[in-house]
Every structure is written in structure tokens, then in C-alpha cells.
Protein backbone atom coordinates (compact mmCIF):
# COMPACT_ATOMS: atom_id res chain seq x y z
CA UNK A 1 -7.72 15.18 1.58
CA UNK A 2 -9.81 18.24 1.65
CA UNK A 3 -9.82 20.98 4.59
CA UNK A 4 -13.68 20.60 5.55
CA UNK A 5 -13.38 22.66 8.93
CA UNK A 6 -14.67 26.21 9.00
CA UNK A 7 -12.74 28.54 11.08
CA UNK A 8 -12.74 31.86 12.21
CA UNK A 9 -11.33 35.34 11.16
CA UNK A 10 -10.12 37.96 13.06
CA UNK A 11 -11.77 41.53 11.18
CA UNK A 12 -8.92 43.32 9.25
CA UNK A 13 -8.98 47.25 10.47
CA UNK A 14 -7.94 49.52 8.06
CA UNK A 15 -5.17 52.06 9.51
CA UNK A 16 -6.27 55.63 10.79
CA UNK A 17 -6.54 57.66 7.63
CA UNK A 18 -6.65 55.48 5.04
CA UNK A 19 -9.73 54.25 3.11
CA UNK A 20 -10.55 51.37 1.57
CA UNK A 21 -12.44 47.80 1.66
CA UNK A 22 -12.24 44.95 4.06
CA UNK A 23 -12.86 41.46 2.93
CA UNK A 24 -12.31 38.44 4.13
CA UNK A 25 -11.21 35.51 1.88
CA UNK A 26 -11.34 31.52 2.14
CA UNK A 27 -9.78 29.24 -0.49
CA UNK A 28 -10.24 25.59 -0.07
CA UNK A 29 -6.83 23.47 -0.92
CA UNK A 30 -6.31 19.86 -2.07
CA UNK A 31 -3.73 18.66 0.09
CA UNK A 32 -1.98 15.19 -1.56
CA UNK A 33 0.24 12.71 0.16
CA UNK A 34 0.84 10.09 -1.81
CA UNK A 35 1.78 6.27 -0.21
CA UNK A 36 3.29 3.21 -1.61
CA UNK A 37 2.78 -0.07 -0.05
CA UNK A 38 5.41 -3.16 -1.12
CA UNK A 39 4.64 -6.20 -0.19
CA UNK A 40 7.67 -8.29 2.13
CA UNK A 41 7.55 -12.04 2.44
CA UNK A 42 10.85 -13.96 3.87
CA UNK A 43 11.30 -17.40 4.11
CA UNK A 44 12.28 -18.95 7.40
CA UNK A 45 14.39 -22.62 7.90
CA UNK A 46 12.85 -24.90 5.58
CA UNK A 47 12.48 -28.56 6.98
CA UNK A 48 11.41 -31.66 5.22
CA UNK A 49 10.76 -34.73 6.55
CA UNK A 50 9.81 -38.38 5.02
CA UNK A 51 6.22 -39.92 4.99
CA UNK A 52 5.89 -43.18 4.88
CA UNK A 53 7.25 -46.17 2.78
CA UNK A 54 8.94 -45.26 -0.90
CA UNK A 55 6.98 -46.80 -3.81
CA UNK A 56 9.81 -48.37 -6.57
CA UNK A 57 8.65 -49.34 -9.87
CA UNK A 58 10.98 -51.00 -12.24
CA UNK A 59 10.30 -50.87 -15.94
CA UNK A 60 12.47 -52.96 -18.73
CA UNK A 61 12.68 -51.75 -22.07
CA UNK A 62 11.54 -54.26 -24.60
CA UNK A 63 14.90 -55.12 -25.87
CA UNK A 64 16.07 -56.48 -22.39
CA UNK A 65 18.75 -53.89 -22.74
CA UNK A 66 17.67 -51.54 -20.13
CA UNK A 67 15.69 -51.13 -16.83
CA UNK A 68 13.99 -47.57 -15.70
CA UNK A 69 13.61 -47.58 -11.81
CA UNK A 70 11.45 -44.56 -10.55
CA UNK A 71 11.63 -44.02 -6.38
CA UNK A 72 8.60 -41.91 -5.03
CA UNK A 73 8.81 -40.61 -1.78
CA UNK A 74 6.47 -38.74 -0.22
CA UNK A 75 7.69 -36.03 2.19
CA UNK A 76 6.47 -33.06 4.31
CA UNK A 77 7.72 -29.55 3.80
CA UNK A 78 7.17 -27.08 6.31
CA UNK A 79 8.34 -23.36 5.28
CA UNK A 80 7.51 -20.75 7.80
CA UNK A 81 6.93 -17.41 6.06
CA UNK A 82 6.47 -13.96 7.25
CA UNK A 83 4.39 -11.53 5.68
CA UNK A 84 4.56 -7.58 5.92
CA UNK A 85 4.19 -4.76 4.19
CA UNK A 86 6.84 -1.72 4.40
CA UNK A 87 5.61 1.84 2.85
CA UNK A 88 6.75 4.54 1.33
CA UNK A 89 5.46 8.23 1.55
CA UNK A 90 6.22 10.48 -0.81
CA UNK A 91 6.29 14.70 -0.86
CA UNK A 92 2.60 15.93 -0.28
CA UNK A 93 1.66 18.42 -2.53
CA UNK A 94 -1.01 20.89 -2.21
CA UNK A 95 -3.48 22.87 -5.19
CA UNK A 96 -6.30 24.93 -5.33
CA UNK A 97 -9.24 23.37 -5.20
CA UNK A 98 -11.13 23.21 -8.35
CA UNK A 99 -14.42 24.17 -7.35
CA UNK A 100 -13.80 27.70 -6.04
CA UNK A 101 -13.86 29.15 -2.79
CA UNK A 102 -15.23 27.65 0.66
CA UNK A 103 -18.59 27.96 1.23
CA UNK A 104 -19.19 29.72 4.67
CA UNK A 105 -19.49 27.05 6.95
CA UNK A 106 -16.52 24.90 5.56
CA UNK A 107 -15.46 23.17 2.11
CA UNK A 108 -17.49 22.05 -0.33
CA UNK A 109 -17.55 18.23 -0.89
């Protein structure tokens, strides 16, 4: 974030008797503030519920010793889920800017 906006300056007197030079100044800053998004995601009541007909299938070894049944079912999940994001800010910082001073009518870009 850069300060882009020119402003004005009140004139600086100098006090009765005293001599010198009046200047004004402008110093453009770099103003960081740093943000961390985390993802959220939490799961709501899981349901499931059966489709249909199971398919069996029955398999005998080739020593008649043993028999392998397999059951598929299909089913229906539903999972409602809710999505967010939280964030975290951290401290802003501030710097000079590294290309000088402001240019009259506001920072250079």
C-alpha cells in the first residue's frame, strides 16, 4: 500500500529574530499489513442409505476346500460440508519508500 494522495502544508514561519530557511518536506512510506487466509471445512451428519439389490458372487477354490463369497452393495452417502475461510492479520509495518521523495502532486507509482 502506497500513500498516493497529495496534501497540503501549512508554511513554517521562522520566529521574530531568527534567520534561517524554510522548506517543506514529503517522504512517501510503504505501509505493509500482512494477511493469512486458512482454509475451514467441517463435516456435518453423515447419512448413508442402500441402493438397490446386493450382487453375491460365490467362488470355490479348486480343491473343494473353500468358498469366497463377495456382497456388493451399492449405497448413497450424503456428507454436508461447510466451507470458510478464517484470517489472520498480522502487525503492519511501515518503510521508506525506495524511490525517494513524493513528487508534488502525490507518490510516485
Amino acid at each position: 500500500m502506497r500513500i498516493n494522495e497529495a496534501y497540503e502544508h501549512e508554511t513554517i514561519l521562522p520566529r521574530q529574530g531568527e534567520e534561517g530557511c524554510n522548506k517543506i518536506v514529503t517522504q512517501c512510506v510503504d505501509v505493509t499489513a500482512p494477511v493469512t487466509l486458512i482454509p475451514t471445512a467441517s463435516l456435518g451428519t453423515v447419512t448413508v442409505a442402500c441402493q438397490g439389490t446386493p450382487q453375491v458372487n460365490c467362488v470355490t477354490d479348486p480343491c473343494g476346500t473353500s468358498s469366497t463369497i463377495t456382497v456388493t452393495q451399492q449405497i448413497c452417502v450424503t456428507m454436508p460440508v461447510r466451507y470458510g475461510v478464517t484470517m489472520n492479520s498480522g502487525d503492519p509495518t511501515i518503510s521508506c519508500a525506495g524511490d525517494g521523495p513524493c513528487v508534488p502532486c502525490g507518490c510516485k507509482n
